[in-house]
Protein backbone atom coordinates (compact mmCIF):
# COMPACT_ATOMS: atom_id res chain seq x y z
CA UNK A 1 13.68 -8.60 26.60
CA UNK A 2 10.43 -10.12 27.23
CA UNK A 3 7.30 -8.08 28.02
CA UNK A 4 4.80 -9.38 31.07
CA UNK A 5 1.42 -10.15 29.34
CA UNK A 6 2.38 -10.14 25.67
CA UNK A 7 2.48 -12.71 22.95
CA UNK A 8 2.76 -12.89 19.48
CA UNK A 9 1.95 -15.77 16.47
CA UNK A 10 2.94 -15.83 13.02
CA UNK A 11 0.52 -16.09 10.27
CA UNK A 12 0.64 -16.29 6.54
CA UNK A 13 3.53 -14.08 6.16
CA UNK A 14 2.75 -11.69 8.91
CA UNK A 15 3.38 -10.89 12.55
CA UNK A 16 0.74 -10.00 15.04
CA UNK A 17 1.74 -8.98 18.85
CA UNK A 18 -0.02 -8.16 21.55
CA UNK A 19 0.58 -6.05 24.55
CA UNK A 20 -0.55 -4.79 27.97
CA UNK A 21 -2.15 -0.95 27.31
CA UNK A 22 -0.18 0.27 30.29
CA UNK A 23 3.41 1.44 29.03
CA UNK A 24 5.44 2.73 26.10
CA UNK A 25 6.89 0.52 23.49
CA UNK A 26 9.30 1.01 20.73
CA UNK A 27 8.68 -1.05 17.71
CA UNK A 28 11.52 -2.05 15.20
CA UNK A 29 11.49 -3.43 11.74
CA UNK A 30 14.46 -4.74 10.59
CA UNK A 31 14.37 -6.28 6.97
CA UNK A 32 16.48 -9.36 5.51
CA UNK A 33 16.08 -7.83 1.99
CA UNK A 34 14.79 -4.19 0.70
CA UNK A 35 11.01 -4.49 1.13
CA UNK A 36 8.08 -2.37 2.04
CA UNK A 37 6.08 -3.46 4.76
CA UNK A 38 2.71 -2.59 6.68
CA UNK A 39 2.01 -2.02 10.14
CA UNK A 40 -1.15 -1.95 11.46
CA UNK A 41 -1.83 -1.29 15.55
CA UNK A 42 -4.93 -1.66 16.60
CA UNK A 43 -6.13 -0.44 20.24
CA UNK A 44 -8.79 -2.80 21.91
CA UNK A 45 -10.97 -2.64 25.04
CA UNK A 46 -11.71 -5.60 27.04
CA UNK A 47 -10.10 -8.69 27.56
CA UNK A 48 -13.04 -10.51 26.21
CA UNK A 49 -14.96 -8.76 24.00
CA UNK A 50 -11.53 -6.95 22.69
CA UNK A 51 -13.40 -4.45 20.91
CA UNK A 52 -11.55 -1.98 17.99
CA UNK A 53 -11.21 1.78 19.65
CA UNK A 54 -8.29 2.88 17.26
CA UNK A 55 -6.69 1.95 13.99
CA UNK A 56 -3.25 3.29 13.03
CA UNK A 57 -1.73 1.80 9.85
CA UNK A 58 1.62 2.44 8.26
CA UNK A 59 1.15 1.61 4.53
CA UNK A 60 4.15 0.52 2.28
CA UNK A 61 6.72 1.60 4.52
CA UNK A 62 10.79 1.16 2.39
CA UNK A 63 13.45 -0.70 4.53
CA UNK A 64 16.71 -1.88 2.78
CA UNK A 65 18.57 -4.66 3.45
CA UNK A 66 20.96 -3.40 5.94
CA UNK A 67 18.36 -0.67 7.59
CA UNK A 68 15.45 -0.63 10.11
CA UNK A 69 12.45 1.16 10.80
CA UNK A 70 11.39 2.30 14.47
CA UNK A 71 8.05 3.61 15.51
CA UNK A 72 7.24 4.79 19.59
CA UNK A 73 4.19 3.18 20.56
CA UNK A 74 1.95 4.37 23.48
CA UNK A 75 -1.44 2.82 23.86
CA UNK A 76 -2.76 5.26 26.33
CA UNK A 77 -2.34 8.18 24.36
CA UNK A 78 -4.93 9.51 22.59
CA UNK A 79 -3.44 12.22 20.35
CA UNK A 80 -1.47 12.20 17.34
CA UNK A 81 0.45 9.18 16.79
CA UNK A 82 3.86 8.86 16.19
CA UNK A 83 5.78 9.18 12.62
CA UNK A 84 7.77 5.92 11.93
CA UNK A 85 11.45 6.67 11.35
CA UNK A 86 13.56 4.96 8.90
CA UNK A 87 16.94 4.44 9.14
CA UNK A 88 18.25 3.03 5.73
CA UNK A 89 21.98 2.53 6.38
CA UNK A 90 21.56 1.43 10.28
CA UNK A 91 23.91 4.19 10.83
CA UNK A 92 21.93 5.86 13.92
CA UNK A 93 20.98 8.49 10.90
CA UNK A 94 17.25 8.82 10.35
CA UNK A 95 16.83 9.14 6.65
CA UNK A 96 12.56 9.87 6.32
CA UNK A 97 9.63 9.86 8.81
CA UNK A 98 6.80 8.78 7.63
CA UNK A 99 3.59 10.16 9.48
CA UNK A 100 0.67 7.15 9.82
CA UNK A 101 -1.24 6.74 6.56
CA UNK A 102 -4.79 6.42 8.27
CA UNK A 103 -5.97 6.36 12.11
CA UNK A 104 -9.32 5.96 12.65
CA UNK A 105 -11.83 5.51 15.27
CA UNK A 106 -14.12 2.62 16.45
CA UNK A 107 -16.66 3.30 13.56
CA UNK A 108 -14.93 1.76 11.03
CA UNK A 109 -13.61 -1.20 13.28
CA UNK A 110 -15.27 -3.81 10.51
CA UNK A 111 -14.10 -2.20 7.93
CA UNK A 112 -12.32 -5.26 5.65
CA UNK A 113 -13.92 -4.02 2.52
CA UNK A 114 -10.81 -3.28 -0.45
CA UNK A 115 -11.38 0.29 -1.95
CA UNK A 116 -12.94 0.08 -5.70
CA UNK A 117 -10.98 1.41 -8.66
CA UNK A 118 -12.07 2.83 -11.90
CA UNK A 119 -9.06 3.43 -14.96
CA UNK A 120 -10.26 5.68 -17.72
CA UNK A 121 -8.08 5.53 -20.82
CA UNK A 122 -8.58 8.53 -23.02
CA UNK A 123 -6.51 8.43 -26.54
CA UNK A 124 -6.12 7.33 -29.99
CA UNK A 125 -6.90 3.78 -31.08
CA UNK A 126 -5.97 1.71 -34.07
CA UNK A 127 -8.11 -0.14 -36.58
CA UNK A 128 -7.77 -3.04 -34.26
CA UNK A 129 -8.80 -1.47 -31.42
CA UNK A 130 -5.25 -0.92 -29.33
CA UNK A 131 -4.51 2.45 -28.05
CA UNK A 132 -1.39 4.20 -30.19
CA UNK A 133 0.90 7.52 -29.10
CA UNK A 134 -0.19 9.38 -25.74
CA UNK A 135 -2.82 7.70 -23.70
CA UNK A 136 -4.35 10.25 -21.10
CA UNK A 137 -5.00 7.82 -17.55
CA UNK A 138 -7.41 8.74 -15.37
CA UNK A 139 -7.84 6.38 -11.92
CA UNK A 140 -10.72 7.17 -9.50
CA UNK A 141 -10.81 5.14 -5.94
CA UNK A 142 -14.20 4.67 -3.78
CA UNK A 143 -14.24 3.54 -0.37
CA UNK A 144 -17.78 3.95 1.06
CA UNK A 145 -16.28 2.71 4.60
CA UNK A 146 -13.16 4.68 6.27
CA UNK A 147 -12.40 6.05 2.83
CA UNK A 148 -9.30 6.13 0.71
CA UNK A 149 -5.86 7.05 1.91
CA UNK A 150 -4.17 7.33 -0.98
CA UNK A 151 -3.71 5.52 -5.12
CA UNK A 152 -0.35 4.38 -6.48
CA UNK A 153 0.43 2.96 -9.57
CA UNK A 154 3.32 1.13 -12.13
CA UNK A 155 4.35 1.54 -15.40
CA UNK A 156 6.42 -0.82 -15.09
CA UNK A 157 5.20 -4.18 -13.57
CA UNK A 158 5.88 -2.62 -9.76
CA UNK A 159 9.78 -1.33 -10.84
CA UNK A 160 8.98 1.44 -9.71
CA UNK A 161 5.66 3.02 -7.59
CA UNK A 162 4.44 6.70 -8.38
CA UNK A 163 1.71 8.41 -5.76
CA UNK A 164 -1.68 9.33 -7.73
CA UNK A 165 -2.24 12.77 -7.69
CA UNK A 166 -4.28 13.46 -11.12
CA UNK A 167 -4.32 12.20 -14.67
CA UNK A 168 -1.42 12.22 -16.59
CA UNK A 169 -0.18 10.84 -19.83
CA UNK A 170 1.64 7.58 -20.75
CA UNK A 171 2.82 6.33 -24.25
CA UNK A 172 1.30 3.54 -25.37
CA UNK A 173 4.23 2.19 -27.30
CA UNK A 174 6.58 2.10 -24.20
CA UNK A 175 3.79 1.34 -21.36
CA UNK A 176 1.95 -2.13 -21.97
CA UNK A 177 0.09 -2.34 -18.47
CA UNK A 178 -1.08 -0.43 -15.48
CA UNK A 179 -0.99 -1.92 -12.44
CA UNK A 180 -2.88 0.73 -9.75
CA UNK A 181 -3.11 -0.01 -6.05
CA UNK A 182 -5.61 1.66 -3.62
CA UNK A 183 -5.60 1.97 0.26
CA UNK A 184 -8.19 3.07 2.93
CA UNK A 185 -7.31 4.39 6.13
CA UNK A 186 -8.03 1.30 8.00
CA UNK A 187 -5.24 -0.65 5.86
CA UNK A 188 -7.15 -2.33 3.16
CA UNK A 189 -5.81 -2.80 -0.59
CA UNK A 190 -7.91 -2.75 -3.70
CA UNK A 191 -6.21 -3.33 -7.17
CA UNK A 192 -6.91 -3.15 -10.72
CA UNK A 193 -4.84 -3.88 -13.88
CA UNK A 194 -5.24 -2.48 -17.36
CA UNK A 195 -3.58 -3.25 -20.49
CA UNK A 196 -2.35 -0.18 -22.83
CA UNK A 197 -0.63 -0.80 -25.24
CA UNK A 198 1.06 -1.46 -27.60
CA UNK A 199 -0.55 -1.78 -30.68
CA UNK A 200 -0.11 -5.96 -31.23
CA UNK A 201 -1.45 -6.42 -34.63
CA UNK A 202 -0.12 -9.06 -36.57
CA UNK A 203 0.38 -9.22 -40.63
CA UNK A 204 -1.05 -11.82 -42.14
CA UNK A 205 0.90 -15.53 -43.20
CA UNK A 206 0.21 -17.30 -45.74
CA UNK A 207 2.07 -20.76 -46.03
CA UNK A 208 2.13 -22.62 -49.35
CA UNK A 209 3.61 -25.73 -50.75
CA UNK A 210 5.17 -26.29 -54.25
């Protein structure tokens, strides 16, 4: 069903709508393959100058193939917003709620600066330098703007995603690089890779003839 006053475009891979403040709107991601996706709402005043009152951003949200995600939208109200629900089998069964990841105010409206990341690497080295056995990993994120909303990282080339919540221990023989991934509360994404391990020293060749 159409909405009076809307529109949308469609933009390097992403969506962006508009709509009238006045009313209350349910938005729905379905996916056509199991991706996370980010939403990002932004409240403006004035038709002209359209200037940034609110941020609310839904960071790396999971939808499978055959599920959606729904999210109750009211511009006019100024409290806490809405969790988006997820519904992974389309079943009518909502299977996590995921409250916003930032919401800020008009202050950090300009805020397109990626948070910085620092990976410390604490642990045994070889002669040549690579790191051998348990490798403590520390990650520290700065954002000097709306601040960071949370780190994750891979192990595994972004198999799988774990939530940074303090240093912890990998084994260089098994874990080659570190992919880490940092968000601010406006939406932004800083990232830094670091290689671990393993240990790729080489024996020496020596080729002859007869």
């Amino acid at each position: 069903m159409a909405i009076p006053g809307s529109r949308y475009a469609l933009a390097e891979g992403a969506v962006f709508i508009t709509v009238p403040s006045s009313g209350t709107y349910t938005v729905t991601v379905e996916s056509q393959g199991s991706h996370d996706f980010d939403l990002r709402i932004r409240n403006l005043q004035g038709v002209d100058t359209n200037l940034v009152q609110r941020i609310t951003t839904y960071i790396d949200v999971p939808v499978t193939s055959s599920g959606k995600a729904q999210l109750t939208y009211e511009p006019e109200n100024t409290g806490t917003p809405s969790d988006i629900a997820v519904d992974f089998e389309n079943d009518g069964t909502i299977d996590l709620t995921l409250p916003p990841t930032g919401d800020v105010g008009p202050d950090f409206s300009n805020d397109t600066t990626p948070p910085g990341i620092t990976i410390d690497l604490e642990g045994e080295t070889s002669p040549s330098g690579w790191f051998i056995g348990e490798v403590m990993v520390t990650i520290t994120a700065s954002d000097e703007e709306s601040g960071i909303a949370k780190v994750d990282y891979s192990t595994d080339f972004g198999g799988s995603i774990q939530t940074y919540t303090g240093p912890f221990t990998v084994n260089a023989e098994v874990v080659s690089t570190l992919i880490v991934k940092a968000t601010d509360f406006v939406g932004n994404e800083g990232w830094s890779t670091i290689r671990v391990g393993p240990d790729k020293t080489f024996l020496p060749i020596t080729i002859s003839t007869e």
